[in-house]
Protein backbone atom coordinates (compact mmCIF):
# COMPACT_ATOMS: atom_id res chain seq x y z
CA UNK A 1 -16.72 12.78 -28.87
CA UNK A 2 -13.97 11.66 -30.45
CA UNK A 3 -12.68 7.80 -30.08
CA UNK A 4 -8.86 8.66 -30.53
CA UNK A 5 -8.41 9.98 -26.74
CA UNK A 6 -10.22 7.98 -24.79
CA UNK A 7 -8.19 5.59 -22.90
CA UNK A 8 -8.60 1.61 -22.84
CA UNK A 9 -10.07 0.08 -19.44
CA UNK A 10 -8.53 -0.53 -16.74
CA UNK A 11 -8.09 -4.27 -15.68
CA UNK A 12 -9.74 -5.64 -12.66
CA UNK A 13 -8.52 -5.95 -9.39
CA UNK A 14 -7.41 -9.59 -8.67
CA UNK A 15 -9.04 -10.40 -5.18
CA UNK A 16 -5.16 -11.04 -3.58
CA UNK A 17 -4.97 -7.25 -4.97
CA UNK A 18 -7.13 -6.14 -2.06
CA UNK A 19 -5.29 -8.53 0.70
CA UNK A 20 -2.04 -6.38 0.15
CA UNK A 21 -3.88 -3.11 0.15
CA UNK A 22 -6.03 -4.10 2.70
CA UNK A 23 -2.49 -4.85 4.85
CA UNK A 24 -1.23 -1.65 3.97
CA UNK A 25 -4.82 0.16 4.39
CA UNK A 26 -5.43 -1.12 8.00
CA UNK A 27 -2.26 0.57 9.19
CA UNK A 28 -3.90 3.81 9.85
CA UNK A 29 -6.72 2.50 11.66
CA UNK A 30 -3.97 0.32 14.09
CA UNK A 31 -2.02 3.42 15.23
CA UNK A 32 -5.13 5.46 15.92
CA UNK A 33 -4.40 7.76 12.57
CA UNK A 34 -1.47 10.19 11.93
CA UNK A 35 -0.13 11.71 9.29
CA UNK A 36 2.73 9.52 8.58
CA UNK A 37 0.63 5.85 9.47
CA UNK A 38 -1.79 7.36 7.20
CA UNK A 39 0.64 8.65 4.32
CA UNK A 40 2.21 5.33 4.64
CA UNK A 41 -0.76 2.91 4.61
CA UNK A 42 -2.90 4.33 1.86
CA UNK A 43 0.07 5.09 -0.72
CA UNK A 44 0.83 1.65 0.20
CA UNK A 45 -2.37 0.42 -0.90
CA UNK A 46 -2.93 2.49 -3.88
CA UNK A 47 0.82 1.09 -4.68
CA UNK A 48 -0.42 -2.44 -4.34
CA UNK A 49 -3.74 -1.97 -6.31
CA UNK A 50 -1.94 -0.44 -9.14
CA UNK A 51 1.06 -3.29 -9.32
CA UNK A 52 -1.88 -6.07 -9.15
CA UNK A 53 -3.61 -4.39 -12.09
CA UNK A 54 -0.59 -4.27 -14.18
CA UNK A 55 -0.72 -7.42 -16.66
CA UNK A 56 2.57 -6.83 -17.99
CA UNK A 57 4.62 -8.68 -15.50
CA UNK A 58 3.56 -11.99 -14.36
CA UNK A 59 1.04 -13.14 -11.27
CA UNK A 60 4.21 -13.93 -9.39
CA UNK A 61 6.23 -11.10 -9.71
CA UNK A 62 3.40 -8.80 -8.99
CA UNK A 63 2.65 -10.63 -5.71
CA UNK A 64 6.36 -10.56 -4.95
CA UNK A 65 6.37 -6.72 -5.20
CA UNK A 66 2.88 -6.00 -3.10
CA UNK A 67 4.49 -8.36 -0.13
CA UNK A 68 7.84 -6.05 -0.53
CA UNK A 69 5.22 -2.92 -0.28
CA UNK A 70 3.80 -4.33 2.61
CA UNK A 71 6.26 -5.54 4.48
CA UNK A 72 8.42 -2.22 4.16
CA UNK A 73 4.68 -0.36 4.97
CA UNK A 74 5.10 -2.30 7.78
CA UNK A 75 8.61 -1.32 8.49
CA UNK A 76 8.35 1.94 8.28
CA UNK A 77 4.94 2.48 10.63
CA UNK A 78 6.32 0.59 13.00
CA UNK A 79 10.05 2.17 13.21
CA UNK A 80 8.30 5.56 13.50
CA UNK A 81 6.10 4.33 16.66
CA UNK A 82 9.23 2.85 18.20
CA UNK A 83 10.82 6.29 17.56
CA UNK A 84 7.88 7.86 19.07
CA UNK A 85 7.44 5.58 21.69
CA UNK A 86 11.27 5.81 22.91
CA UNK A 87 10.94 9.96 22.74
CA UNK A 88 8.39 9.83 24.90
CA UNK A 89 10.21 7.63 27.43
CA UNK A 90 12.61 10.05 27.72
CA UNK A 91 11.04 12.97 28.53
């Protein structure tokens, strides 16, 4: 096996890492599944575990982009219930 393809290791997960995708993660589980809760909350989380691993920008920046992920996560679940919930009214 050759050494000139194989790829260097990943970094670790920084435990604040798994707070974000635990935020976005949970979503799912909070809406009692879907498609889009679930589309939504684990590309969320996969998004924040691979912007916590990357060491090229700094601690602060990273954690400044996983709370935008989150919070627009957030956003977005929750306008599509209120959508949801407001079709359903008016039938």
């Amino acid at each position: 096996m050759s050494t000139e393809n194989q790829k260097p290791p990943k970094p670790p997960i920084p435990a604040w890492g798994y707070v974000f995708a635990g935020a976005c993660g949970i979503l799912p589980v909070l809406t009692l599944g879907g498609a889009i809760p679930g589309a939504v909350g684990f590309g969320g989380a996969a998004a924040c575990i691979g912007i916590s691993r990357d060491q090229s920008k700094s601690v602060g920046v990273r954690v400044a982009i996983c709370i935008a992920i989150a919070v627009a996560c957030w956003l977005i679940v929750g306008a599509v219930a209120l959508f949801f919930a407001n079709k359903q009214r008016d039938t």
